[in-house]
C-alpha atoms as a PDB file:
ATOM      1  CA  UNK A   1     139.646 107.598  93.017  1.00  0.00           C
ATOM      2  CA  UNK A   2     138.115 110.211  95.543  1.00  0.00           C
ATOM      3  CA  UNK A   3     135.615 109.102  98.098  1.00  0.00           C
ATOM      4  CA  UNK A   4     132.395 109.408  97.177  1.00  0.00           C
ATOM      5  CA  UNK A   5     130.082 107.585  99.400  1.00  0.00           C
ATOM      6  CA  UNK A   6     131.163 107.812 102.723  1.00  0.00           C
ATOM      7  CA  UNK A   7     129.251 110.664 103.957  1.00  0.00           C
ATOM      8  CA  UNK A   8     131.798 112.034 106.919  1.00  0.00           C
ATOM      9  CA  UNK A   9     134.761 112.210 104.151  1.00  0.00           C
ATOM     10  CA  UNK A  10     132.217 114.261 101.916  1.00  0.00           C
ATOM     11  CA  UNK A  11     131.256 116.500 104.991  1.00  0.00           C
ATOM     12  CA  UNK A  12     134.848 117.865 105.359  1.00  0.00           C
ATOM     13  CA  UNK A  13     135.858 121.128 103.717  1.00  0.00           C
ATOM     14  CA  UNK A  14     138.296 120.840 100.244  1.00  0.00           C
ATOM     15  CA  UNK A  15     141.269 121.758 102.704  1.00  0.00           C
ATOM     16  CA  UNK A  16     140.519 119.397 105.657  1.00  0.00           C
ATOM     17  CA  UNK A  17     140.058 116.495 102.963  1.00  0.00           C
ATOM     18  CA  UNK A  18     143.068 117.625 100.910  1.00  0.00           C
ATOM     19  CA  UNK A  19     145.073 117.054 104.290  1.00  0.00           C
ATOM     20  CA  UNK A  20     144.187 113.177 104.398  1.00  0.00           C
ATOM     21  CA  UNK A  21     143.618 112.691 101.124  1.00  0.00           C
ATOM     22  CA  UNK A  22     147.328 111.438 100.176  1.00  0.00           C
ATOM     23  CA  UNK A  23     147.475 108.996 102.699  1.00  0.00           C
ATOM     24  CA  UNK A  24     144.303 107.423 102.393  1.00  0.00           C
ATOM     25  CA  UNK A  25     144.208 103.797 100.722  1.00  0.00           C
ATOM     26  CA  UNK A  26     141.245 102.293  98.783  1.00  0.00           C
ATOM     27  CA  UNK A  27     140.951  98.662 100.523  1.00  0.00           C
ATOM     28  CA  UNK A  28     138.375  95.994 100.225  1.00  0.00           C
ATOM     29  CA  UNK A  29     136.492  94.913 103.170  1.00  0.00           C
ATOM     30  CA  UNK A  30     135.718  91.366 103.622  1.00  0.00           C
ATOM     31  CA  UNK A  31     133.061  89.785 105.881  1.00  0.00           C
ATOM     32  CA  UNK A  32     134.640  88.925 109.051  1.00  0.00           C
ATOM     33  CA  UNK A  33     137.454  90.968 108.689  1.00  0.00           C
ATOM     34  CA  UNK A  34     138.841  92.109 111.838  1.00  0.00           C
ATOM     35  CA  UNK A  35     139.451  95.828 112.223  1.00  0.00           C
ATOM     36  CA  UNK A  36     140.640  96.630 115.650  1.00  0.00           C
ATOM     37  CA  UNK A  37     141.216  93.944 118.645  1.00  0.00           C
ATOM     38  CA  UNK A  38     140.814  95.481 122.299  1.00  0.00           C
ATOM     39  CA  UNK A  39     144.376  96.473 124.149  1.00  0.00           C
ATOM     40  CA  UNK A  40     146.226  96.437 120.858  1.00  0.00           C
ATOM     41  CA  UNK A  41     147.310  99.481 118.820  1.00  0.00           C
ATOM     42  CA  UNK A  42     144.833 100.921 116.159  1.00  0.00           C
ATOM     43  CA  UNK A  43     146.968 100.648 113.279  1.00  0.00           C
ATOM     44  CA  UNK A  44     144.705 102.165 110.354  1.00  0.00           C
ATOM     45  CA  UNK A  45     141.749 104.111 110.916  1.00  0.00           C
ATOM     46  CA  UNK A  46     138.747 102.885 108.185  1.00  0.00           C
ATOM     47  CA  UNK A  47     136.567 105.044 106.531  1.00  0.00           C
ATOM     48  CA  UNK A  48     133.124 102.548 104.833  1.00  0.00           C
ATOM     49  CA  UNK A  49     131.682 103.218 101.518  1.00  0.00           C
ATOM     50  CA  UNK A  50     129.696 100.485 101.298  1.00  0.00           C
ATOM     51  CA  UNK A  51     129.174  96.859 103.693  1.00  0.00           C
ATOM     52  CA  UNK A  52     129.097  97.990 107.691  1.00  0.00           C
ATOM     53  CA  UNK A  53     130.765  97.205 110.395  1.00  0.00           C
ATOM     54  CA  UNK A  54     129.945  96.304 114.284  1.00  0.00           C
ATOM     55  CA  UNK A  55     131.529  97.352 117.537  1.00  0.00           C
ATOM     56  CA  UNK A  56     131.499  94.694 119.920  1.00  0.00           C
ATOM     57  CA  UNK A  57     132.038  94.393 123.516  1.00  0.00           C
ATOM     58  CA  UNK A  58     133.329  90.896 125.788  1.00  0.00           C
ATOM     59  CA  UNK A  59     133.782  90.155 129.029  1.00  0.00           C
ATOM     60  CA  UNK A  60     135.031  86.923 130.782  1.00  0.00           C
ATOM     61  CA  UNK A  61     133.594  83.628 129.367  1.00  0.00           C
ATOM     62  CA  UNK A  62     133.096  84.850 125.743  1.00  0.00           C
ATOM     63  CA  UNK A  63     130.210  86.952 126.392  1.00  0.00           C
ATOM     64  CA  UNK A  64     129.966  89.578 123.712  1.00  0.00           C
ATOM     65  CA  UNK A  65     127.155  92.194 122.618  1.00  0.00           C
ATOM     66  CA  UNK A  66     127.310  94.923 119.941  1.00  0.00           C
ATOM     67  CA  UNK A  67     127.666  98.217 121.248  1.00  0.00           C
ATOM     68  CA  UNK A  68     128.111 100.151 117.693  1.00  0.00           C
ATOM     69  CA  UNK A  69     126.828  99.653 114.060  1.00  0.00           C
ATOM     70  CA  UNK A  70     129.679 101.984 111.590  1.00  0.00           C
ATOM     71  CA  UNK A  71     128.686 102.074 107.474  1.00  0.00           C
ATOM     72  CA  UNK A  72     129.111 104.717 104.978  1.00  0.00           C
ATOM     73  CA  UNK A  73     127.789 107.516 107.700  1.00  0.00           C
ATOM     74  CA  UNK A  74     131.045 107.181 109.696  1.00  0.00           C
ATOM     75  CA  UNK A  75     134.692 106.223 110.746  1.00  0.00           C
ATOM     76  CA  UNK A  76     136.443 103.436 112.567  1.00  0.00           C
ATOM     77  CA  UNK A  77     138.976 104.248 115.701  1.00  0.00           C
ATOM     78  CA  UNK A  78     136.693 107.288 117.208  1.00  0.00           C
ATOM     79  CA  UNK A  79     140.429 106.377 120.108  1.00  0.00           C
ATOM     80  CA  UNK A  80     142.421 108.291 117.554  1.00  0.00           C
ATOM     81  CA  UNK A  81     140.251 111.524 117.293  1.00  0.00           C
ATOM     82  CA  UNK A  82     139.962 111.842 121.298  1.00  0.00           C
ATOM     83  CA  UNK A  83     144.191 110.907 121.392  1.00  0.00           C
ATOM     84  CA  UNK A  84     144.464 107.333 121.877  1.00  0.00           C
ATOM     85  CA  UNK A  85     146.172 104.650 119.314  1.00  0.00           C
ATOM     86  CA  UNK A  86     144.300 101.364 121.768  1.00  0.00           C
ATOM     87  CA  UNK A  87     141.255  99.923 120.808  1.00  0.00           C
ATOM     88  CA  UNK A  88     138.916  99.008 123.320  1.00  0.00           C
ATOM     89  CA  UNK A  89     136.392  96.860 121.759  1.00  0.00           C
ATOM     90  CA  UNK A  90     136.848  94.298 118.464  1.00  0.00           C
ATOM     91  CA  UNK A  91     135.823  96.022 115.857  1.00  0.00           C
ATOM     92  CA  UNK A  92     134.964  93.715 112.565  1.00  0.00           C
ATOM     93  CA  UNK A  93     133.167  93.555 109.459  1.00  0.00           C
ATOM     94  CA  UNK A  94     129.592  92.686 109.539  1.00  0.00           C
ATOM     95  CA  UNK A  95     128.874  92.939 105.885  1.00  0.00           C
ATOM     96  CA  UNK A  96     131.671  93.246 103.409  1.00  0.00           C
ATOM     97  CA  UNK A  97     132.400  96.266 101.131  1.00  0.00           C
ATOM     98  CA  UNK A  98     134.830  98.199 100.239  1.00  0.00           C
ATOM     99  CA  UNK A  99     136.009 101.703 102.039  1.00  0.00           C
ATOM    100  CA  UNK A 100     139.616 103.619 102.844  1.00  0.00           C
ATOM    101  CA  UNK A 101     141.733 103.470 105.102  1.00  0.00           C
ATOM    102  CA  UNK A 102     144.589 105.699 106.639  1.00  0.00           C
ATOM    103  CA  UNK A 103     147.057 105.030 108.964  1.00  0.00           C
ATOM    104  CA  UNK A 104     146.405 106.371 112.594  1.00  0.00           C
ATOM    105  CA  UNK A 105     150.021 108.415 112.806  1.00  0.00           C
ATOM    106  CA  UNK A 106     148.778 110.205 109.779  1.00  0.00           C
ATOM    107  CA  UNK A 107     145.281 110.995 110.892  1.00  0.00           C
ATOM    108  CA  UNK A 108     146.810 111.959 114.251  1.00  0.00           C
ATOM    109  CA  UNK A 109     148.956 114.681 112.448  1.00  0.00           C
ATOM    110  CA  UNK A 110     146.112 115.582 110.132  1.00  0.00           C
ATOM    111  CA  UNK A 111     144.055 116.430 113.473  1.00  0.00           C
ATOM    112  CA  UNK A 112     146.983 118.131 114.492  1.00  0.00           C
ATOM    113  CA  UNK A 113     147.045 120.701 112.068  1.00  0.00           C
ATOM    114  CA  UNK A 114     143.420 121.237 111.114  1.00  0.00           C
ATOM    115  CA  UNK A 115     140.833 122.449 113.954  1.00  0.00           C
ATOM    116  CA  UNK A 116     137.897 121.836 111.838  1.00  0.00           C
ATOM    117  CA  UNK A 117     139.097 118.609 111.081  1.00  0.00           C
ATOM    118  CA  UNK A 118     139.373 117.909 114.655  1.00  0.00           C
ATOM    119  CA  UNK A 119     135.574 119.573 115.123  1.00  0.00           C
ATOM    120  CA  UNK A 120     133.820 117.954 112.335  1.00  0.00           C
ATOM    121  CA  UNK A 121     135.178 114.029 113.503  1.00  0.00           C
ATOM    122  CA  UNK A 122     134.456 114.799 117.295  1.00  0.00           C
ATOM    123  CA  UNK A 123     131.133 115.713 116.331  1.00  0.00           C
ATOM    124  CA  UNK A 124     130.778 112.176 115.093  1.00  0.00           C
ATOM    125  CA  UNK A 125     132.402 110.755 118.189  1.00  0.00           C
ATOM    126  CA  UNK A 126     129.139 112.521 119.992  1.00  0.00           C
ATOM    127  CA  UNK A 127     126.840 110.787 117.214  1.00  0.00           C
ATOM    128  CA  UNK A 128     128.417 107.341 117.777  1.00  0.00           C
ATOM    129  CA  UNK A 129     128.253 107.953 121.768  1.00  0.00           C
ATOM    130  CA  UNK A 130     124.328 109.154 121.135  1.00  0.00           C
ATOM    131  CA  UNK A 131     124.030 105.126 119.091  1.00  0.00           C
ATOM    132  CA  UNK A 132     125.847 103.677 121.678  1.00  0.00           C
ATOM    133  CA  UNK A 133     123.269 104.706 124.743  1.00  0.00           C
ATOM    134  CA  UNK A 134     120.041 104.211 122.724  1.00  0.00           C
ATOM    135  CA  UNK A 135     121.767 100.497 122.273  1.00  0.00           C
ATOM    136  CA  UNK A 136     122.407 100.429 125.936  1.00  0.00           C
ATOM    137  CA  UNK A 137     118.952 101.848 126.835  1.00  0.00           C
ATOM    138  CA  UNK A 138     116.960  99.735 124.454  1.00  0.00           C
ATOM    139  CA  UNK A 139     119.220  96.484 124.904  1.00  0.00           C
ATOM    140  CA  UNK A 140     118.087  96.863 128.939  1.00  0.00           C
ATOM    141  CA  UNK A 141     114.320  98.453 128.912  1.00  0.00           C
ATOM    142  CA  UNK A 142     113.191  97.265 125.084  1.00  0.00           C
ATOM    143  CA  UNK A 143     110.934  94.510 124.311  1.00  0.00           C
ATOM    144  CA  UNK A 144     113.007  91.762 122.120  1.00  0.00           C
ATOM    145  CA  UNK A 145     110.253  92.704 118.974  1.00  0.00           C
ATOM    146  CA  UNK A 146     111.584  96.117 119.253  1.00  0.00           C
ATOM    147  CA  UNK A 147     115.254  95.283 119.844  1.00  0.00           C
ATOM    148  CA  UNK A 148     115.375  93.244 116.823  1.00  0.00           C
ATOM    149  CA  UNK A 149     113.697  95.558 114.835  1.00  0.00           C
ATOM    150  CA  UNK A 150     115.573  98.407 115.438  1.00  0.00           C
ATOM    151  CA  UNK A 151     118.630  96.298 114.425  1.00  0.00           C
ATOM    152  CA  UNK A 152     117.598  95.322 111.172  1.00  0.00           C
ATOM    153  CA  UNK A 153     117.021  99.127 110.388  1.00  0.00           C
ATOM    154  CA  UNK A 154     119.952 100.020 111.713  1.00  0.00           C
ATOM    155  CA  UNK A 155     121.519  97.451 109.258  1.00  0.00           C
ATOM    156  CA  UNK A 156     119.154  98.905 106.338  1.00  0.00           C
ATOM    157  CA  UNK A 157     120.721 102.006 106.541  1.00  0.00           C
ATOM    158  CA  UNK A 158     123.540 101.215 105.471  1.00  0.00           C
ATOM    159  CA  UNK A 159     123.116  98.207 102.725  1.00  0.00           C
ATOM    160  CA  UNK A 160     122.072  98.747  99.527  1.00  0.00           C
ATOM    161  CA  UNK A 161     118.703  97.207  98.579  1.00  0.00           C
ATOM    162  CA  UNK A 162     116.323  95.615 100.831  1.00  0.00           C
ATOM    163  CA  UNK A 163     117.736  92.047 101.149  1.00  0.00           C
ATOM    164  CA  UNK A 164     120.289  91.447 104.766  1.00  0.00           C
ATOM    165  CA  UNK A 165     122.658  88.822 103.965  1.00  0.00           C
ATOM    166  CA  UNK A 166     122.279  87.476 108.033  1.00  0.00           C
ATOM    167  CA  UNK A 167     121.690  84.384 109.559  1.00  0.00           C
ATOM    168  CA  UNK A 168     119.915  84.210 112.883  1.00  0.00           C
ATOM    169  CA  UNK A 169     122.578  82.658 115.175  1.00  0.00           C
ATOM    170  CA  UNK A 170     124.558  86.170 113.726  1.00  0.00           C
ATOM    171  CA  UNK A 171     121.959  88.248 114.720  1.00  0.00           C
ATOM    172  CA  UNK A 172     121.209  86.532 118.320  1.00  0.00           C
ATOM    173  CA  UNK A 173     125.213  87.062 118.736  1.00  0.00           C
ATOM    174  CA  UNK A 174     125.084  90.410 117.964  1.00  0.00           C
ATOM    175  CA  UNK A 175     122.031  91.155 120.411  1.00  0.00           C
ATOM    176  CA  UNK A 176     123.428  89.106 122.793  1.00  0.00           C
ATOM    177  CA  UNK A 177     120.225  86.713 123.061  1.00  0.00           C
ATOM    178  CA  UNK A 178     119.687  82.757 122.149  1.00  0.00           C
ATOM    179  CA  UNK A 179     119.306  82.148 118.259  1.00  0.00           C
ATOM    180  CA  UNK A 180     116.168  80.539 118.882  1.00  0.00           C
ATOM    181  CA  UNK A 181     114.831  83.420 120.216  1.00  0.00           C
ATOM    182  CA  UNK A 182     115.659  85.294 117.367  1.00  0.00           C
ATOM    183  CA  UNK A 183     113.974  82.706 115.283  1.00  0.00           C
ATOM    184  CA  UNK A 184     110.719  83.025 116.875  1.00  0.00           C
ATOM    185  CA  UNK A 185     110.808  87.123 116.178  1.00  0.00           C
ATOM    186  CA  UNK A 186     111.837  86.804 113.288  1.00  0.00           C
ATOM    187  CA  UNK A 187     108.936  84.535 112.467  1.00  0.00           C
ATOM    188  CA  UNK A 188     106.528  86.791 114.109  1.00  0.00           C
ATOM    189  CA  UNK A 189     107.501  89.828 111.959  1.00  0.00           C
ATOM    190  CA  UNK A 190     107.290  87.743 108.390  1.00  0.00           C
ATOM    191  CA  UNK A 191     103.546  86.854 109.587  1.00  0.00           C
ATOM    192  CA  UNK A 192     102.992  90.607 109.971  1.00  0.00           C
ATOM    193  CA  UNK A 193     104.643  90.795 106.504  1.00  0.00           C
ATOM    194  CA  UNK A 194     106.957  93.483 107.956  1.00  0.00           C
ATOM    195  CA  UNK A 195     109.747  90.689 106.636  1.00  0.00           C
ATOM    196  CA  UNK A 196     111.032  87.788 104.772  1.00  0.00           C
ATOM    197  CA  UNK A 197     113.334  85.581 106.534  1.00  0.00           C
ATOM    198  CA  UNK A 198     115.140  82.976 104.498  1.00  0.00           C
ATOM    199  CA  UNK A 199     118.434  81.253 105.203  1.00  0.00           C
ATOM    200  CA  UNK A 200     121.264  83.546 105.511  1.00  0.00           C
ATOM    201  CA  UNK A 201     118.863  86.149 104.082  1.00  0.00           C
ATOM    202  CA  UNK A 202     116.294  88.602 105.756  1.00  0.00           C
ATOM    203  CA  UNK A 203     114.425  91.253 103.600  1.00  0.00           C
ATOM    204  CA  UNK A 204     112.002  94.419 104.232  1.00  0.00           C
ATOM    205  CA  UNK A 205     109.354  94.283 103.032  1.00  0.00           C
ATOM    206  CA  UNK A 206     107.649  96.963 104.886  1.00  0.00           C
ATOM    207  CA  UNK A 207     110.258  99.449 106.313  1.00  0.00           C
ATOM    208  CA  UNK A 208     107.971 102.131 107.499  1.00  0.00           C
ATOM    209  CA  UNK A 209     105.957  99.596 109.839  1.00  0.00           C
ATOM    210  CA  UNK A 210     108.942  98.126 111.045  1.00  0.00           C
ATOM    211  CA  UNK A 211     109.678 101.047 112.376  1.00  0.00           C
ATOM    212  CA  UNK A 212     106.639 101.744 114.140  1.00  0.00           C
ATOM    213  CA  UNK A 213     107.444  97.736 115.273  1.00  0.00           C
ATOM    214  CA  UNK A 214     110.591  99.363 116.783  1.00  0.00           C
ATOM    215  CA  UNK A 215     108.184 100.975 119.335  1.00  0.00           C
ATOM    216  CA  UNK A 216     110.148 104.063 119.667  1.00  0.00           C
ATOM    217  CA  UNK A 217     114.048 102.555 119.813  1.00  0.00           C
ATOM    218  CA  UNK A 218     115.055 103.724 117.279  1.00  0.00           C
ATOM    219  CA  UNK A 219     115.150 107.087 115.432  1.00  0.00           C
ATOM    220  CA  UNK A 220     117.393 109.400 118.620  1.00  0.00           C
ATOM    221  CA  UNK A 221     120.605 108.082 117.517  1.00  0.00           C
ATOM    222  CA  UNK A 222     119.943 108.916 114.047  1.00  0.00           C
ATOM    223  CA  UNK A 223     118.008 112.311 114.161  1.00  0.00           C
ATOM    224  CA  UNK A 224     121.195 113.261 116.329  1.00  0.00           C
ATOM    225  CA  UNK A 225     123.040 112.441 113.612  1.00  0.00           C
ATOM    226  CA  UNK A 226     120.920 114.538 110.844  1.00  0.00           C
ATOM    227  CA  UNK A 227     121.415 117.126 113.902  1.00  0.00           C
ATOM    228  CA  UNK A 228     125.075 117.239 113.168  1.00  0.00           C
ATOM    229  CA  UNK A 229     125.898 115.890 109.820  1.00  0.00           C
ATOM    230  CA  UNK A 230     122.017 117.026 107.935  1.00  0.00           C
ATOM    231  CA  UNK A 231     121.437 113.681 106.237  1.00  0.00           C
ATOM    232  CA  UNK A 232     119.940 110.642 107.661  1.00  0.00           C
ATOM    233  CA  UNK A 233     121.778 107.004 107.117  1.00  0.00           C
ATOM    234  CA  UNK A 234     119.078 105.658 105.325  1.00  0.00           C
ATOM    235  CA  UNK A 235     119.602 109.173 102.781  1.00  0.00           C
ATOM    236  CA  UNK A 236     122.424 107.600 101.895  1.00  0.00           C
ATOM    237  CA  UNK A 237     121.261 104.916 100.506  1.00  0.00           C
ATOM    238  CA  UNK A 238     121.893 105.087  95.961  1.00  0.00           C
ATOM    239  CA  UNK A 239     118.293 103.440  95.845  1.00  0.00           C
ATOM    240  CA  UNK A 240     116.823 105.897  98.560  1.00  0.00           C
ATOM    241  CA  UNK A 241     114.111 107.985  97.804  1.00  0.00           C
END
């Protein structure tokens, strides 16, 4: 099989992709699945074609936020491309799919002896680094409407369909809030019909006024990426428009 899906593989030139294509591995993603644990070594770098996966950060007393949403637009172990094997923050799935995976000595020699290969993943390390402060900057200055609703398009982009399979106490753990709060939001954006929230479930029903709901939070991380890459996430989609 040749990668199809996962939009960063299918940006790479036939040489650069040649280079990594004999040492990547078709593996199956399972939710919960964890990818990279902080101060270990990054053993295999992951690739997503379908599912996504979140980058989360701790600190003392099992406080943890996500920092970093990864599907089919990207890569895991952005260490590797700057030079370093050691993950920093857990790194799991959120949604399961399917992807590949290569191992990080391999990459590392791959980025060795291609400079474009090298250019073309940095520039994603700038995209991911562009998500990353928009999280920061909406996680401390957004209201908690707009926080969660730029989260559930974040997590649009990069599922198939228009059903989430999330429960609340996920999401509040994720956003780093109480579940009841996200309960209550939740609640308020089905009455605006902007969503359906179920057990386990949550579908848009309204995408393009849940993102005016997102009040401006989100669309910079992803415009940078159309900037680099000249497709949007939610392009990717095999239902999108």
């Amino acid at each position: 099989m040749t990668p199809d899906r996962n939009h960063l593989l299918k940006c790479l030139s036939a040489a650069d992709l040649e280079l990594l294509k004999p040492a990547l591995e078709r593996v199956e993603l399972p939710l919960r699945l964890v990818l990279e644990t902080p101060g270990r070594a990054i053993h295999h770098v992951h690739f997503p074609e379908s599912g996504f996966v979140s980058v989360v950060a701790g600190a003392k007393g099992a406080r943890v936020i996500e920092v970093g949403m990864v599907g089919w637009e990207g890569m895991t172990g952005l260490g590797v491309v700057l030079g370093d094997s050691h993950a920093v923050h857990e790194t799991f799935v959120q949604s399961a799919g399917w992807g590949w995976r290569i191992p990080t000595e391999k990459l590392s020699a791959a980025l060795d002896a291609s400079p474009t290969l090298r250019v073309c993943l940095l520039h994603y390390v700038q995209a991911f680094l562009c998500q990353v402060s928009q999280t920061a900057l909406t996680n401390g200055r957004a209201l908690m409407e707009e926080r969660l609703a730029r989260w559930l398009l974040m997590a649009h982009d990069r599922l198939e369909g228009d059903e989430l399979p999330l429960t609340h106490e996920f999401i509040a753990l994720m956003l780093g809030v109480r579940r009841s709060g996200v309960t209550v939001i939740l609640h308020e954006l089905e009455g605006m019909r902007l969503i359906k929230s179920t057990r386990g479930l949550v579908k848009v029903l309204d995408r393009a006024a849940l993102e005016k709901a997102a009040g401006g939070s989100y669309g910079v991380s992803e415009a940078e990426y159309v900037r680099l890459f000249g497709l949007h996430p939610h392009a990717m989609r095999p239902d999108a428009d």
